[in-house]
PDB file of N, CA and C in Angstrom:
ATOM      1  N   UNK A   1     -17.766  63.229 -14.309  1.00  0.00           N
ATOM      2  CA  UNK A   1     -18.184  62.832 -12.976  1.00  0.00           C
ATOM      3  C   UNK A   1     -17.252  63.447 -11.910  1.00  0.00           C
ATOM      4  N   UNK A   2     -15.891  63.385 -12.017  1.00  0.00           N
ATOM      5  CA  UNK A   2     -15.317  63.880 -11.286  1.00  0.00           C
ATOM      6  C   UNK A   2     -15.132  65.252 -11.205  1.00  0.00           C
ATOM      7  N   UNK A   3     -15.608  66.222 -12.346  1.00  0.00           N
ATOM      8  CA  UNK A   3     -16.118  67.901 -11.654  1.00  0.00           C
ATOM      9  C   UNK A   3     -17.590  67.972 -10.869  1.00  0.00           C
ATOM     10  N   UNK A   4     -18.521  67.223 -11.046  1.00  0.00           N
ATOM     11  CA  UNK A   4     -19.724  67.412 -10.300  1.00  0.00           C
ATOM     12  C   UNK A   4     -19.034  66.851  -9.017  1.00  0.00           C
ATOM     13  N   UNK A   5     -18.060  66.066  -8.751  1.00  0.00           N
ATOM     14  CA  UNK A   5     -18.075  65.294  -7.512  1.00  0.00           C
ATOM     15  C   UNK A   5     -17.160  66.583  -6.528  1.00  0.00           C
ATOM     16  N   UNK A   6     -15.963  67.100  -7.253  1.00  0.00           N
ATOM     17  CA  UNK A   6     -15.893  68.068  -7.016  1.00  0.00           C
ATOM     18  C   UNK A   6     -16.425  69.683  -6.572  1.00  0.00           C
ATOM     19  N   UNK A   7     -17.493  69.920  -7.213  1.00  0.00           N
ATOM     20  CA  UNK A   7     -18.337  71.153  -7.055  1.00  0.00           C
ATOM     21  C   UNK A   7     -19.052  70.763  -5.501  1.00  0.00           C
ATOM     22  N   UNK A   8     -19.239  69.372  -5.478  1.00  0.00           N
ATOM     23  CA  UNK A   8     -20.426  68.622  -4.467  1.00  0.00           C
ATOM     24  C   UNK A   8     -19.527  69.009  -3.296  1.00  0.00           C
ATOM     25  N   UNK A   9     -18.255  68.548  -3.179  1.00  0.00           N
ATOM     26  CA  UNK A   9     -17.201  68.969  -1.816  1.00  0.00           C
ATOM     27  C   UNK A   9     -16.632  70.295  -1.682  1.00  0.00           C
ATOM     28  N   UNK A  10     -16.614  71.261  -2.689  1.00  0.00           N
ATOM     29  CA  UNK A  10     -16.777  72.475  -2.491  1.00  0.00           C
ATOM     30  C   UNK A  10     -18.155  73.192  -1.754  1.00  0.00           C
ATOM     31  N   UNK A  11     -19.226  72.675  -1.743  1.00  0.00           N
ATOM     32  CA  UNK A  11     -20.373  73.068  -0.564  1.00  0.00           C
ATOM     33  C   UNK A  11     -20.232  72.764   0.725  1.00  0.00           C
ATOM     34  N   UNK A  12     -19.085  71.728   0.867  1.00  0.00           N
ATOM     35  CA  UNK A  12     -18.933  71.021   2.522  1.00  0.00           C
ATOM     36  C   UNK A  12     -18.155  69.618   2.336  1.00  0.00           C
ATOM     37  N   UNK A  13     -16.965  69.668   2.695  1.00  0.00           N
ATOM     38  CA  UNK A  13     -16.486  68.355   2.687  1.00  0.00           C
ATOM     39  C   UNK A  13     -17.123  67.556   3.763  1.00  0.00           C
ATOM     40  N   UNK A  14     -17.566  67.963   4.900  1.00  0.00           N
ATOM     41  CA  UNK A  14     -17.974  67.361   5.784  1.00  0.00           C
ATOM     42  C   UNK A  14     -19.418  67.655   6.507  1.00  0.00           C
ATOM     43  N   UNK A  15     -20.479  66.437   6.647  1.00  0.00           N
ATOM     44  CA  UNK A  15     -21.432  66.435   6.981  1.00  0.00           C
ATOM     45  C   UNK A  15     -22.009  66.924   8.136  1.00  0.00           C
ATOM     46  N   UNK A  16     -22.497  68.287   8.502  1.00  0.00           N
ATOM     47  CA  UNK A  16     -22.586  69.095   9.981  1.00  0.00           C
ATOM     48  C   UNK A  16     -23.328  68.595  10.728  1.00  0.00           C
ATOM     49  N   UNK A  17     -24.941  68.111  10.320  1.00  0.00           N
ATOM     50  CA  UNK A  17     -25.217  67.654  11.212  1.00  0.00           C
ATOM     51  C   UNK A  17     -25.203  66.230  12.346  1.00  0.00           C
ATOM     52  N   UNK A  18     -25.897  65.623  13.058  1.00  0.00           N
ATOM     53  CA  UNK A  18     -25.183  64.983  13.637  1.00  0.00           C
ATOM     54  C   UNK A  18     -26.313  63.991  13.684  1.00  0.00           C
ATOM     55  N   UNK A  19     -27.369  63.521  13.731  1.00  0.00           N
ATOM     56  CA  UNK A  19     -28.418  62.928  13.417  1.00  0.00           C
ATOM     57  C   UNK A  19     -28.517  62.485  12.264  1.00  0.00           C
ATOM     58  N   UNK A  20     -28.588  60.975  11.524  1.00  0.00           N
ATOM     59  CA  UNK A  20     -29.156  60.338  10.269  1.00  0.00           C
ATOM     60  C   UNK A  20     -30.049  61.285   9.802  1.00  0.00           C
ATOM     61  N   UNK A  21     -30.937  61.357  10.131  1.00  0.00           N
ATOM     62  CA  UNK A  21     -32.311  62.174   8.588  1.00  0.00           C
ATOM     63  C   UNK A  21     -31.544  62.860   8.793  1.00  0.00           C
ATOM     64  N   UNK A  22     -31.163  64.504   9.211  1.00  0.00           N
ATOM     65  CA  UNK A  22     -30.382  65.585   9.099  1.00  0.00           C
ATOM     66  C   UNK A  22     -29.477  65.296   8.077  1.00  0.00           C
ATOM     67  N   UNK A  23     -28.776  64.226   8.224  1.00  0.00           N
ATOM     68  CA  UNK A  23     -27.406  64.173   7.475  1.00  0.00           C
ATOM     69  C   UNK A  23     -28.017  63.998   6.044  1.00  0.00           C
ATOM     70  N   UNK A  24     -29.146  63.297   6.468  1.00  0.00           N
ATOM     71  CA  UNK A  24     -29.509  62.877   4.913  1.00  0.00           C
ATOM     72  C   UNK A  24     -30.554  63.726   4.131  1.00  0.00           C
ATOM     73  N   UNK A  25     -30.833  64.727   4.983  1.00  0.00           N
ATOM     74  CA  UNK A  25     -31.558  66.152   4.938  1.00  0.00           C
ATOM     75  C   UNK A  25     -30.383  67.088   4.184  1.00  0.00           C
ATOM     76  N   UNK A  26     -29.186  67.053   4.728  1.00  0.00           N
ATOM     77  CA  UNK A  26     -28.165  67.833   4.276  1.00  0.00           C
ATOM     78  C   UNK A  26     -27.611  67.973   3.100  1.00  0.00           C
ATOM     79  N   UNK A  27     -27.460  66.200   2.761  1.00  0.00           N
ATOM     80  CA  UNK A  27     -26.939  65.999   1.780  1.00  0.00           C
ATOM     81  C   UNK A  27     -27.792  65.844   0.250  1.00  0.00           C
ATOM     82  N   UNK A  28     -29.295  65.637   0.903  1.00  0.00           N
ATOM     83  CA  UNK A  28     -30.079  66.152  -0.088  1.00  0.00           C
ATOM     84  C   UNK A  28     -29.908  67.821  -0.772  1.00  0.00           C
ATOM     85  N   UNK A  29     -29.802  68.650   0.455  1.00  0.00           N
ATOM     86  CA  UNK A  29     -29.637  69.967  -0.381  1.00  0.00           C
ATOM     87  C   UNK A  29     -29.037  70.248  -0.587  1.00  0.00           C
ATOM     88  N   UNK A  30     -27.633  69.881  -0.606  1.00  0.00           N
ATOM     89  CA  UNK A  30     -26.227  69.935  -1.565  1.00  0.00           C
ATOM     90  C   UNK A  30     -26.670  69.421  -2.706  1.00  0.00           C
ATOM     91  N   UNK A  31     -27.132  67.950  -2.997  1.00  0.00           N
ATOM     92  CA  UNK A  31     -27.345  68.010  -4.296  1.00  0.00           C
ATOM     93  C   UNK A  31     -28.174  68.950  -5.258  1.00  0.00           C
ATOM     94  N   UNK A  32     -29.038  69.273  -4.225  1.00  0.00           N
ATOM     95  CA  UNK A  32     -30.364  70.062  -4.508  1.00  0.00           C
ATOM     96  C   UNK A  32     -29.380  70.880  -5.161  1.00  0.00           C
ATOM     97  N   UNK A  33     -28.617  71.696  -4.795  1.00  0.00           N
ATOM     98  CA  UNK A  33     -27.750  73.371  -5.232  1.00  0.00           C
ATOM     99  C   UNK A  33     -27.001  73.132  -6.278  1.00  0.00           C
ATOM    100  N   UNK A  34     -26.509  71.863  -6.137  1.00  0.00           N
ATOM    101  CA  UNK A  34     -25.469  71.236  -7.624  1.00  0.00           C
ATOM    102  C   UNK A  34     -26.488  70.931  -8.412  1.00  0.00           C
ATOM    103  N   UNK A  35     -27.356  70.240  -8.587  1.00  0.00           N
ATOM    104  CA  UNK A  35     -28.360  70.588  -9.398  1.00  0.00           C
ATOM    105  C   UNK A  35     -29.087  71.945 -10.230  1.00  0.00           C
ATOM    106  N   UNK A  36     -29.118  72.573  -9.344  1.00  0.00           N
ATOM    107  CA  UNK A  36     -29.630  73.899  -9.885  1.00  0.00           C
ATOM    108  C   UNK A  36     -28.693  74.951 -10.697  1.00  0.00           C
ATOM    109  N   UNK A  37     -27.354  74.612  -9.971  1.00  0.00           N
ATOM    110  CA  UNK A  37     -26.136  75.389 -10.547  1.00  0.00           C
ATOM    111  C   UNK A  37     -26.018  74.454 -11.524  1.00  0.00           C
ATOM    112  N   UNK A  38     -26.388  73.164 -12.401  1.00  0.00           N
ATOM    113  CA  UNK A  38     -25.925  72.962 -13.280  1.00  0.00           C
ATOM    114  C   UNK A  38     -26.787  73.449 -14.246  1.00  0.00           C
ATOM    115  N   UNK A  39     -28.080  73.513 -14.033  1.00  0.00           N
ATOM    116  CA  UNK A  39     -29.592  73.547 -14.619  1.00  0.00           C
ATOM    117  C   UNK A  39     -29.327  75.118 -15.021  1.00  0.00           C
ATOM    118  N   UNK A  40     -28.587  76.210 -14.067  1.00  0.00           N
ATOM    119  CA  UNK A  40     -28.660  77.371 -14.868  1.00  0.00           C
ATOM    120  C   UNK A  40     -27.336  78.019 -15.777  1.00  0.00           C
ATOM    121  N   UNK A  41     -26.448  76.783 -15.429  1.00  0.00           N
ATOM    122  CA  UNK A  41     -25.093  76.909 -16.455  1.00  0.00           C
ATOM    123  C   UNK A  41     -25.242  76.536 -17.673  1.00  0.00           C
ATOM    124  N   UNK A  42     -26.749  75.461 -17.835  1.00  0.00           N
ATOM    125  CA  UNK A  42     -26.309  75.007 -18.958  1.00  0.00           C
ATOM    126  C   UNK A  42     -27.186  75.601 -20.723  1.00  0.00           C
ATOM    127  N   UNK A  43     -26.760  75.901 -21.608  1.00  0.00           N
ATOM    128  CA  UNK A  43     -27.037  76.187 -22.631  1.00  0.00           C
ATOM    129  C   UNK A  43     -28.304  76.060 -23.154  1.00  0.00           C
ATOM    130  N   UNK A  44     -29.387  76.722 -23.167  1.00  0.00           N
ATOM    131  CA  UNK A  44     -30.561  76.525 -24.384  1.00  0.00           C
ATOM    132  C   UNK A  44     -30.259  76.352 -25.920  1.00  0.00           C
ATOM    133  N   UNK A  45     -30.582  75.010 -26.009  1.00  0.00           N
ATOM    134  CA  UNK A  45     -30.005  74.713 -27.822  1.00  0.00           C
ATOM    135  C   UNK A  45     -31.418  74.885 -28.679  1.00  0.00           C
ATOM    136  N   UNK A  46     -31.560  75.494 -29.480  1.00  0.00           N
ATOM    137  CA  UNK A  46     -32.272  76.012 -30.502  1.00  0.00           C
ATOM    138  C   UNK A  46     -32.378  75.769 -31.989  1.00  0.00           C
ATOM    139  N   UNK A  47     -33.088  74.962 -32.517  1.00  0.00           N
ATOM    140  CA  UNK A  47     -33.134  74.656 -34.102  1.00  0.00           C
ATOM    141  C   UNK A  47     -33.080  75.510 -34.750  1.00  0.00           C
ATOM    142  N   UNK A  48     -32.564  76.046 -35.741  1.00  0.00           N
ATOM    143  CA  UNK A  48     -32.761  77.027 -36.751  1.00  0.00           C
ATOM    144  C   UNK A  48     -33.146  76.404 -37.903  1.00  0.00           C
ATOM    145  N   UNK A  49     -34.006  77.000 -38.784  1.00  0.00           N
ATOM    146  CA  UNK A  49     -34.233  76.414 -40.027  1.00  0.00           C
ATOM    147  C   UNK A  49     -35.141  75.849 -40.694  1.00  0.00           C
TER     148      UNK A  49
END
């Protein structure tokens, strides 16, 4: 938890815009990107056999 929480404040420690939805517009697509960067880091596991 604490490297995703990390990666999350490496996009922006701080929230730019200045309006509620915005902010919460914002912080949706930070997760959105930590999401996706995890989705293409992570391993295809494959049965053999």
């Amino acid at each position: 938890m604490e490297t995703k929480m990390y990666c999350f404040k490496r996009l922006g420690e701080k929230v730019m815009a200045r309006t509620f939805e915005k902010q919460v517009t914002e912080l949706n697509v930070r997760a959105s990107i930590l999401n996706r960067f995890t989705e293409l880091g992570r391993p295809n596991t494959v049965a053999v056999g």
